[in-house]
C-alpha atoms as a PDB file:
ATOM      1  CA  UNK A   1       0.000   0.000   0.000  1.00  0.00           C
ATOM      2  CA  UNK A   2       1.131   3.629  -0.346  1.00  0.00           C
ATOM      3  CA  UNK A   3       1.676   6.258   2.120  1.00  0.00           C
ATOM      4  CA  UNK A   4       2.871   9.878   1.752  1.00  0.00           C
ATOM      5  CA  UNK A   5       4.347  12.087   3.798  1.00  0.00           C
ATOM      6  CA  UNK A   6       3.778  16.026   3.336  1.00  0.00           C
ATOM      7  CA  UNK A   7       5.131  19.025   5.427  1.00  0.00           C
ATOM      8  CA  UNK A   8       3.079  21.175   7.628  1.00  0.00           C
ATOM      9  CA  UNK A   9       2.435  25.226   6.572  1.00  0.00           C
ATOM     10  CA  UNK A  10       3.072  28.149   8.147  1.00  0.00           C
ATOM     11  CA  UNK A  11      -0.052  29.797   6.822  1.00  0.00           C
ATOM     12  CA  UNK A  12      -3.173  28.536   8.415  1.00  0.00           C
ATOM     13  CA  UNK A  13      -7.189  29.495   8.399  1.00  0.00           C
ATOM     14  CA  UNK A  14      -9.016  28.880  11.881  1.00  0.00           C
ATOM     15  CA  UNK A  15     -12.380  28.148  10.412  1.00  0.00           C
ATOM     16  CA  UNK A  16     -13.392  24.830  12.000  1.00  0.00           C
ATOM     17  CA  UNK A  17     -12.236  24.888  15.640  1.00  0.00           C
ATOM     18  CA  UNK A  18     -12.621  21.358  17.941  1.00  0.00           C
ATOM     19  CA  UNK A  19     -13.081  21.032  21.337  1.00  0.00           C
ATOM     20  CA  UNK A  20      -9.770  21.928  23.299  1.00  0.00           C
ATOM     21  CA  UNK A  21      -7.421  19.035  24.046  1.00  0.00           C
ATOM     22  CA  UNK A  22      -4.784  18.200  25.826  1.00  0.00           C
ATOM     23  CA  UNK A  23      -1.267  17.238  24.294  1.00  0.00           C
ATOM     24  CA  UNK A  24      -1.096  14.043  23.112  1.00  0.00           C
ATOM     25  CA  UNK A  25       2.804  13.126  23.740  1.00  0.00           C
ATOM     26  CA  UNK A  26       5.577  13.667  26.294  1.00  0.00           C
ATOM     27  CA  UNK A  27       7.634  15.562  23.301  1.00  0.00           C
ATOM     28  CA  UNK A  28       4.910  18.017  22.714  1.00  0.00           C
ATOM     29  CA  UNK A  29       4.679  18.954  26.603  1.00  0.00           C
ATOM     30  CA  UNK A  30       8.789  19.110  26.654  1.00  0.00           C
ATOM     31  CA  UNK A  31       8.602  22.107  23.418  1.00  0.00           C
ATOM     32  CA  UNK A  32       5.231  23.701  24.752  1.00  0.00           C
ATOM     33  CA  UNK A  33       6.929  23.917  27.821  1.00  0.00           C
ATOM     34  CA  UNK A  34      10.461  25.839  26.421  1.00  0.00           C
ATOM     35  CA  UNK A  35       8.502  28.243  23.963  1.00  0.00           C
ATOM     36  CA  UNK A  36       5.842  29.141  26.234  1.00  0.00           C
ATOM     37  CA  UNK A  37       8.406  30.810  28.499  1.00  0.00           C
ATOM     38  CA  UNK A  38       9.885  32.921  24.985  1.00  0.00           C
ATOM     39  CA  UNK A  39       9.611  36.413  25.834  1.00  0.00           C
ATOM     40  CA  UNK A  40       9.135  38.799  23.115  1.00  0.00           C
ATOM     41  CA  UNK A  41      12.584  39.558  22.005  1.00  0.00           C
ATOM     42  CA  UNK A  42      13.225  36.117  21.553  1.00  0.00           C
ATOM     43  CA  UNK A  43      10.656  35.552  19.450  1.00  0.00           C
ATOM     44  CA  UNK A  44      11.479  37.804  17.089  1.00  0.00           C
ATOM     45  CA  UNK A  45      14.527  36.540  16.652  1.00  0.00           C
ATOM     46  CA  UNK A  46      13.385  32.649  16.408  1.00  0.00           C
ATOM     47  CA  UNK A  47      10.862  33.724  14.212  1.00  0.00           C
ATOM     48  CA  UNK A  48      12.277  36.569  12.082  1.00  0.00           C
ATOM     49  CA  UNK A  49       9.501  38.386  12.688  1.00  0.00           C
ATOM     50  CA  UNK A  50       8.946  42.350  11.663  1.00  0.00           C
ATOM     51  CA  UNK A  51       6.279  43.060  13.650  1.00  0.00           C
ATOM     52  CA  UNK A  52       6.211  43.069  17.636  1.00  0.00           C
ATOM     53  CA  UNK A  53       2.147  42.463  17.084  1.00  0.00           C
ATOM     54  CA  UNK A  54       2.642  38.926  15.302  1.00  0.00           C
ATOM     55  CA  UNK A  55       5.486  38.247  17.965  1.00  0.00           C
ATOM     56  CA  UNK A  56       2.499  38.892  20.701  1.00  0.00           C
ATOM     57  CA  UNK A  57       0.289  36.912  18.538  1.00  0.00           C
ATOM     58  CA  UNK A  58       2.502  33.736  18.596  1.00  0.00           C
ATOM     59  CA  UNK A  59       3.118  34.336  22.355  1.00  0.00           C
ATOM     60  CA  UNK A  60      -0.513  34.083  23.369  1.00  0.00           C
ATOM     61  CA  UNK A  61      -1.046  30.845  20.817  1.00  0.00           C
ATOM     62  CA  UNK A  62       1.774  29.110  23.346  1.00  0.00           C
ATOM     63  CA  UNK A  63       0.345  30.051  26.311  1.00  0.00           C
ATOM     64  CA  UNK A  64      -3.056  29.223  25.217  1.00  0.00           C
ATOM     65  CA  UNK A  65      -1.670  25.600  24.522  1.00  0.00           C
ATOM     66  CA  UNK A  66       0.495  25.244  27.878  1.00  0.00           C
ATOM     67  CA  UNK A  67      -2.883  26.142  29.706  1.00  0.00           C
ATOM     68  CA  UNK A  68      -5.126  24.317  27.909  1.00  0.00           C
ATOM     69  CA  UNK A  69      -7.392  27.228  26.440  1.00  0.00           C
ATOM     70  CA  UNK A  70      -6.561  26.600  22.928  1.00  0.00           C
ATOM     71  CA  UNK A  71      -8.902  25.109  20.296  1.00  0.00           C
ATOM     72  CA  UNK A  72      -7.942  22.521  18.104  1.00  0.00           C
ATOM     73  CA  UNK A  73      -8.652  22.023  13.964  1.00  0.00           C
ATOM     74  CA  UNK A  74      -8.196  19.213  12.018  1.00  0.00           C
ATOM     75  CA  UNK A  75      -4.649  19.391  10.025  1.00  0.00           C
ATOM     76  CA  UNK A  76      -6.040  19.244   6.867  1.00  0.00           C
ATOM     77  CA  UNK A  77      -7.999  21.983   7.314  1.00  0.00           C
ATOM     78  CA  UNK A  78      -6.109  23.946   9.639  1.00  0.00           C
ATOM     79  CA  UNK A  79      -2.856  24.108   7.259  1.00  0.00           C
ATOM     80  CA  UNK A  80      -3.884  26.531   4.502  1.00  0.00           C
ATOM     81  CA  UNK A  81      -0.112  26.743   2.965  1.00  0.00           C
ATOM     82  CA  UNK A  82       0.248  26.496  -1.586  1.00  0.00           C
ATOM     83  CA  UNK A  83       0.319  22.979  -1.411  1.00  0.00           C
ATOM     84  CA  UNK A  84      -2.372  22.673   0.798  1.00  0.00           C
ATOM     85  CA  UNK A  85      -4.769  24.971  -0.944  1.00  0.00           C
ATOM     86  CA  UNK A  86      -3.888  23.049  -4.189  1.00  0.00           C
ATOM     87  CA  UNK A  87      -4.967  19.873  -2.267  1.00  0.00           C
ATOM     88  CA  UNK A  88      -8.428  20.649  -0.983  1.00  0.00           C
ATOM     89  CA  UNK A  89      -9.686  22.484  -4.016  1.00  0.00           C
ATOM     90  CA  UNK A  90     -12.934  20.523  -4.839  1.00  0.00           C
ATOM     91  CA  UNK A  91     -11.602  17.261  -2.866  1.00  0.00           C
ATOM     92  CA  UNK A  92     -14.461  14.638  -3.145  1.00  0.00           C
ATOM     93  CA  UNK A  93     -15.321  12.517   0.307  1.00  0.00           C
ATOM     94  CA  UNK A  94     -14.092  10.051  -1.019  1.00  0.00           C
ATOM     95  CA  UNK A  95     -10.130  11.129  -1.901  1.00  0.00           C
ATOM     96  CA  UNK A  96     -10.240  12.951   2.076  1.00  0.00           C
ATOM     97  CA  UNK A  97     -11.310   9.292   3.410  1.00  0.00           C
ATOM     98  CA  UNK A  98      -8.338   7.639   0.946  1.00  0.00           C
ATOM     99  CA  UNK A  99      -5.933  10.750   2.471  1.00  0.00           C
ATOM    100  CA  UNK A 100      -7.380  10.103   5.804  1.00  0.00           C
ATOM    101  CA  UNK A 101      -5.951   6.204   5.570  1.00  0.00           C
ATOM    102  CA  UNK A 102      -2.846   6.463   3.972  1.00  0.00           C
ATOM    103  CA  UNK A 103      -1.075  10.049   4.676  1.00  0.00           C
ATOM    104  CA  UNK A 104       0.934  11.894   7.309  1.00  0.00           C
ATOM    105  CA  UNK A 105       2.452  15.298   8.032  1.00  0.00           C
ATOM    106  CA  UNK A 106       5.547  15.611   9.571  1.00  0.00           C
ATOM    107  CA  UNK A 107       5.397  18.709  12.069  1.00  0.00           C
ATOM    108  CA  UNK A 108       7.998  20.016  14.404  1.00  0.00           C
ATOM    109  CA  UNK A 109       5.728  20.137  17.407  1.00  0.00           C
ATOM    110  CA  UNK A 110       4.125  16.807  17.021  1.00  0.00           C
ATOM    111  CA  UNK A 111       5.906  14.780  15.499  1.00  0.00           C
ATOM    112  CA  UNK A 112       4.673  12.955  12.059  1.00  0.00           C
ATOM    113  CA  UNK A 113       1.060  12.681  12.041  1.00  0.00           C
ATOM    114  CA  UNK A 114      -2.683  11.544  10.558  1.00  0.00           C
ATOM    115  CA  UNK A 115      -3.287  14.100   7.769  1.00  0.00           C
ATOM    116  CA  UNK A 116      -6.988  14.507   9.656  1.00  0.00           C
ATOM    117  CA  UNK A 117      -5.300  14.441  13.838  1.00  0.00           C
ATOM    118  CA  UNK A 118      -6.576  17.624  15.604  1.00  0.00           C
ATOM    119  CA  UNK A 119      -3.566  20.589  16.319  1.00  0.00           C
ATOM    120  CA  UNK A 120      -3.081  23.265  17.746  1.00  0.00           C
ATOM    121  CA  UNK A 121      -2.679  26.861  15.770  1.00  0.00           C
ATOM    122  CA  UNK A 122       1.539  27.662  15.840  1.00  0.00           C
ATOM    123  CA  UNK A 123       3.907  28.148  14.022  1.00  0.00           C
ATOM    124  CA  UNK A 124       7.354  26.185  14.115  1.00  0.00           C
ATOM    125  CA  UNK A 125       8.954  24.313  11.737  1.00  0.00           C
ATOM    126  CA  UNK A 126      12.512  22.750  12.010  1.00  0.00           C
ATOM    127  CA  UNK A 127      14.383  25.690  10.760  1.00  0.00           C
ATOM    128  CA  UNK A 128      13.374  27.522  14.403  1.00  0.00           C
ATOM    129  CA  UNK A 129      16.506  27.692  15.980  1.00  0.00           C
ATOM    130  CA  UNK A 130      15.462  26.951  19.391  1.00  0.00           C
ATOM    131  CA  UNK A 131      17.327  24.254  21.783  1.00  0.00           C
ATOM    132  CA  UNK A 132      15.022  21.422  23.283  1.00  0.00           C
ATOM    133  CA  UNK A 133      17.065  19.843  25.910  1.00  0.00           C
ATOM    134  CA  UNK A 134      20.248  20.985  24.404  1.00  0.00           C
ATOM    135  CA  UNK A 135      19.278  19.676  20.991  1.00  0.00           C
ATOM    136  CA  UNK A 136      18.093  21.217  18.138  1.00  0.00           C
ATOM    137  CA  UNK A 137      14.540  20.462  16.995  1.00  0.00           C
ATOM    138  CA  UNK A 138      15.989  17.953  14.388  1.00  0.00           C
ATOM    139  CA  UNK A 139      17.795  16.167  16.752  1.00  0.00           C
ATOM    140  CA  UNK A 140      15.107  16.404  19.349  1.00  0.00           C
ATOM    141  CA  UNK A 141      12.858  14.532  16.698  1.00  0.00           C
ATOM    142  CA  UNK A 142      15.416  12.161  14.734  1.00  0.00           C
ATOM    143  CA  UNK A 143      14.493   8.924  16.650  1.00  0.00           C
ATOM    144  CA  UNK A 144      11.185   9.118  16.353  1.00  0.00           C
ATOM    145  CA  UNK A 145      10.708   9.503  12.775  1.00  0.00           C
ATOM    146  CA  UNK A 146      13.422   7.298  11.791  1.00  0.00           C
ATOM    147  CA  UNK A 147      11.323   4.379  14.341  1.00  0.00           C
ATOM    148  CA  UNK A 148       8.264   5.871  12.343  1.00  0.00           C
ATOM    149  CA  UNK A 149       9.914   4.710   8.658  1.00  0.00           C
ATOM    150  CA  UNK A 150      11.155   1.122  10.165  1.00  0.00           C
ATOM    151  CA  UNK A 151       7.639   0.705  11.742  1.00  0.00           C
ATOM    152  CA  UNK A 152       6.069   1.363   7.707  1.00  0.00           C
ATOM    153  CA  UNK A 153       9.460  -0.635   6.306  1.00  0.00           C
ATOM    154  CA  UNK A 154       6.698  -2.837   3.993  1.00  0.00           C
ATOM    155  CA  UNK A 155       5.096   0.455   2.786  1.00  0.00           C
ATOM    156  CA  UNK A 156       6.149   2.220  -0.586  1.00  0.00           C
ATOM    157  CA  UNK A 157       7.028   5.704   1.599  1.00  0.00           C
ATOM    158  CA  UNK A 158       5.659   8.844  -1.097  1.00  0.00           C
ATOM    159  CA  UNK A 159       7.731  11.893  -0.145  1.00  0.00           C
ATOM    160  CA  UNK A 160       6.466  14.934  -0.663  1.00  0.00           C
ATOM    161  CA  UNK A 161       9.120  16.832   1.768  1.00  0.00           C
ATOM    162  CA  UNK A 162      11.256  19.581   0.921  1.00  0.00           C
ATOM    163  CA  UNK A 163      15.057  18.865   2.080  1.00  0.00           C
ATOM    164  CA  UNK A 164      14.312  21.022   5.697  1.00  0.00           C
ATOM    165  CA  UNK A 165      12.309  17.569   6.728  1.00  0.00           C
ATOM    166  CA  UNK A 166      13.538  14.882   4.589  1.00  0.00           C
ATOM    167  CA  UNK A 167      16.690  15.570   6.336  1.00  0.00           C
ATOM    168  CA  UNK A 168      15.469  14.795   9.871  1.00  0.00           C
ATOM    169  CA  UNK A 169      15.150  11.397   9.024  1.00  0.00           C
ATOM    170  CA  UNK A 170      18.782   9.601   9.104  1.00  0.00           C
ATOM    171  CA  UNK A 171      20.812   8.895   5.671  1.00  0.00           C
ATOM    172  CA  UNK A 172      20.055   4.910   6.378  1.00  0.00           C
ATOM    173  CA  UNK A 173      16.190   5.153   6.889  1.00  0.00           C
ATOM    174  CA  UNK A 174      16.051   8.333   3.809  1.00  0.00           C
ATOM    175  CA  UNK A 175      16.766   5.502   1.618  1.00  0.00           C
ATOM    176  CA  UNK A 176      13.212   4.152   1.816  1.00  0.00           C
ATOM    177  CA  UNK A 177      11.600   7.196   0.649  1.00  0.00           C
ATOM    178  CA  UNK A 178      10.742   7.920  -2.961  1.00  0.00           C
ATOM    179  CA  UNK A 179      10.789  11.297  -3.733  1.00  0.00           C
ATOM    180  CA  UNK A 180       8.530  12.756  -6.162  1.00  0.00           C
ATOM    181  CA  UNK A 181       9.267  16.112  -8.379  1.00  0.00           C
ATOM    182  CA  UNK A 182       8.029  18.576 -10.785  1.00  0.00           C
ATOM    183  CA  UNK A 183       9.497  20.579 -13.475  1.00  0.00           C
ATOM    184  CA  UNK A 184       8.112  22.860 -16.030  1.00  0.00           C
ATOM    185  CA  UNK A 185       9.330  22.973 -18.959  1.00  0.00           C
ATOM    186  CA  UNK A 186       9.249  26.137 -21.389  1.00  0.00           C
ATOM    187  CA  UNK A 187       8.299  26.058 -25.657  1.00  0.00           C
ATOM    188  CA  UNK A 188      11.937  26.930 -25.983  1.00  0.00           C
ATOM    189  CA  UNK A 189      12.979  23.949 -23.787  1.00  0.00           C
ATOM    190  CA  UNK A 190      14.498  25.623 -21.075  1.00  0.00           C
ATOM    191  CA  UNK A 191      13.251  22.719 -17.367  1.00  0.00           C
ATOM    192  CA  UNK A 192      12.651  24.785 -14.594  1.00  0.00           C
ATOM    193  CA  UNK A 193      11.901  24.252 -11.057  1.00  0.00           C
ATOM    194  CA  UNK A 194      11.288  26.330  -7.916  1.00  0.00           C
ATOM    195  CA  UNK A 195       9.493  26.237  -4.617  1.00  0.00           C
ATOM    196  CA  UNK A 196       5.908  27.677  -5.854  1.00  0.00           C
ATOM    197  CA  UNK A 197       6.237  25.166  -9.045  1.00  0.00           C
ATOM    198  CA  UNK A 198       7.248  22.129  -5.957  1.00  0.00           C
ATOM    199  CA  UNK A 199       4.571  23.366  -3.837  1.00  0.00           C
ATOM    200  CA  UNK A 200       1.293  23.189  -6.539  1.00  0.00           C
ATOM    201  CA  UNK A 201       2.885  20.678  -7.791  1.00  0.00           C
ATOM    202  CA  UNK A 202       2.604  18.455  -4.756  1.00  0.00           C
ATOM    203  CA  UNK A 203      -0.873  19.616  -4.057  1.00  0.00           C
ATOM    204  CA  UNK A 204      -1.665  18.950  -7.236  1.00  0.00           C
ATOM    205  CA  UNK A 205      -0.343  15.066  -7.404  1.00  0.00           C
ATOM    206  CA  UNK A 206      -1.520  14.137  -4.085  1.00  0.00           C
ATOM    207  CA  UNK A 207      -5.086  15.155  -4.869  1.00  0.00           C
ATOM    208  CA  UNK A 208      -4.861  13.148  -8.296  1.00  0.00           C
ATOM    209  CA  UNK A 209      -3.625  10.714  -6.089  1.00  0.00           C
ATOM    210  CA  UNK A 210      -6.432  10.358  -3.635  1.00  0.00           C
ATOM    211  CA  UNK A 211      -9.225  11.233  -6.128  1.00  0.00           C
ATOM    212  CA  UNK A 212      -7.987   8.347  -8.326  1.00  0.00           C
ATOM    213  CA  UNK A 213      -7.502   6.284  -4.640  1.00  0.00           C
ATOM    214  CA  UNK A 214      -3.391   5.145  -6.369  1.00  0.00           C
ATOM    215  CA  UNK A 215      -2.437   1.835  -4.601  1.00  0.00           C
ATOM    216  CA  UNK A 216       0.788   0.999  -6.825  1.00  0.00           C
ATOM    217  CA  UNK A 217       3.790   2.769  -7.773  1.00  0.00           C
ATOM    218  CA  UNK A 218       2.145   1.992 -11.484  1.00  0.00           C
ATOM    219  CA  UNK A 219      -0.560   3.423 -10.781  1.00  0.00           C
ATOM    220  CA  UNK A 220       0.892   6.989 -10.095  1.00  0.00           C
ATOM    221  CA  UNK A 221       2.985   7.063 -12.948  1.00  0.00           C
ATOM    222  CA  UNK A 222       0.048   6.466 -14.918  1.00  0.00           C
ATOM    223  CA  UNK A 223      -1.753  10.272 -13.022  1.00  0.00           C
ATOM    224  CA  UNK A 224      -1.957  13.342 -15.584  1.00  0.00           C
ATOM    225  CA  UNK A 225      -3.040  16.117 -13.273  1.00  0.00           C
ATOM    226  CA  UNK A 226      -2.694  20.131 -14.312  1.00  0.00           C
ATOM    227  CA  UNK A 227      -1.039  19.944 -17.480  1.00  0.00           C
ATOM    228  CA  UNK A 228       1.514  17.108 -15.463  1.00  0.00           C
ATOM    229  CA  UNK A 229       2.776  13.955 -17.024  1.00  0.00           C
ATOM    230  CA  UNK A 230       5.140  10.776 -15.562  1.00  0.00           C
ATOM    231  CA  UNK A 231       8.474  11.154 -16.821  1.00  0.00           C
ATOM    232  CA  UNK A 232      11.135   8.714 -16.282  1.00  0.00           C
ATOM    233  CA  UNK A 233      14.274   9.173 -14.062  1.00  0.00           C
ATOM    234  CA  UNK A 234      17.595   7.756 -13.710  1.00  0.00           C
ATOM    235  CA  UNK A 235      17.300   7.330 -10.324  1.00  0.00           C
ATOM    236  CA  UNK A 236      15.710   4.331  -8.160  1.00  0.00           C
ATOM    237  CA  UNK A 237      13.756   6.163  -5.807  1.00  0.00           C
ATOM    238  CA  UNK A 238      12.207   9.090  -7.410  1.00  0.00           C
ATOM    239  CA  UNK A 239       9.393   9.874  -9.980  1.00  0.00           C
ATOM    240  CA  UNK A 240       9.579  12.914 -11.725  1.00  0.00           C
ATOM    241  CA  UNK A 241       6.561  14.845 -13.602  1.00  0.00           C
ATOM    242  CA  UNK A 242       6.345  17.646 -16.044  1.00  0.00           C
ATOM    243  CA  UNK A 243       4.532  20.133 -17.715  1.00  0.00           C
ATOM    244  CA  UNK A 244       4.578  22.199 -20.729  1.00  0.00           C
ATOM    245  CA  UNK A 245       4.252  26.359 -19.846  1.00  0.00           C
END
């Protein structure tokens, strides 16, 4: 069977909110518990922030989840990033329930998780360069996602992860992904690729995916999608697609 990994956003729309929850893991509690305690200096410095006002904005959203007050969304509809927008246009029930069953998002606060598991609104991602008991958010999550790849060793593992997570997991267990990437190519040739082309593009393929409920590595190179078409690659583990512009 397949499965596919995707990255979290930092955009997000708070349209659906859930009951409040508590945190689900020991990991969470151990990050909740550092950043809530950021004043607002810090955070604009973890965050690169411009504005003091979205500093105070990301202070509260901590302190809402250390006590408990914040509401949760599903992921899927929480995340509102390129990709994700490119995903959920006109989804049918039918491609969320094959999503629901076969993919995960890899987060920095969480851990990898259910595309459909309630979160909290946040923002961090592994580029935050804040310490976790001494270690850096990638090594605070290495283990786990590494024990998540050997647990899924029988899956075929669909990455759809820019380098910033594919890199969390160790050289040894990256092997098992296959990565998947877009090009576009234009009438004079010339194959380019960027993040905003990377980003629709694995919207894009992971709705054709679900919509056309894929359970074979065949059956994804066979997906047109947006112009999109399977083109071979020389390498093992990777399937690339392309598109005339």
């Amino acid at each position: 069977m397949l499965q596919f990994l995707i990255p979290s956003a930092k955009e997000m729309v708070e349209e659906k909110p859930k009951n409040t929850a508590k945190l689900r893991s020991d990991k969470t509690t151990t990050i909740v518990k550092e950043m809530v305690q950021k004043d607002i200096p810090e955070l604009l410095r973890l965050y690169h922030f411009k504005k003091e006002e979205t500093a105070l904005k990301e202070q509260q959203r901590w302190k809402d989840i250390y006590s408990g007050n914040s509401s949760t969304y599903k992921a899927i509809e929480l995340y509102n990033g390129l990709m994700y927008r490119s995903l959920k246009t006109n989804l049918s029930s039918n491609a969320l329930e094959y999503l629901t069953q076969t993919t995960y998002i890899t987060t920095a606060l969480y851990g990898i998780i259910p595309i459909n598991d309630t979160i909290h609104p946040h923002r961090l991602d592994f580029n935050t360069s804040t310490l976790i008991n001494n270690q850096s958010l990638k090594q605070f999550w290495k283990e786990e996602y590494d024990n998540f790849l050997k647990s899924n060793e029988q899956e075929a593992m669909i990455s759809l992860l820019s380098s910033e997570f594919e890199n969390i997991f160790s050289p040894e267990q990256r092997q098992q992904l296959i990565k998947i990437k877009f090009y576009e190519q234009t009438s004079s040739g010339k194959i380019k690729q960027h993040s905003t082309i990377s980003k629709k593009g694995r919207g894009f393929f992971l709705h054709a995916a679900a919509e056309n409920e894929c359970q074979t590595i065949d059956d994804l190179k066979k997906l047109t999608f947006e112009g999109y078409h399977f083109e071979e690659s020389e390498l093992k583990n990777e399937l690339i697609f392309i598109r005339s512009v």
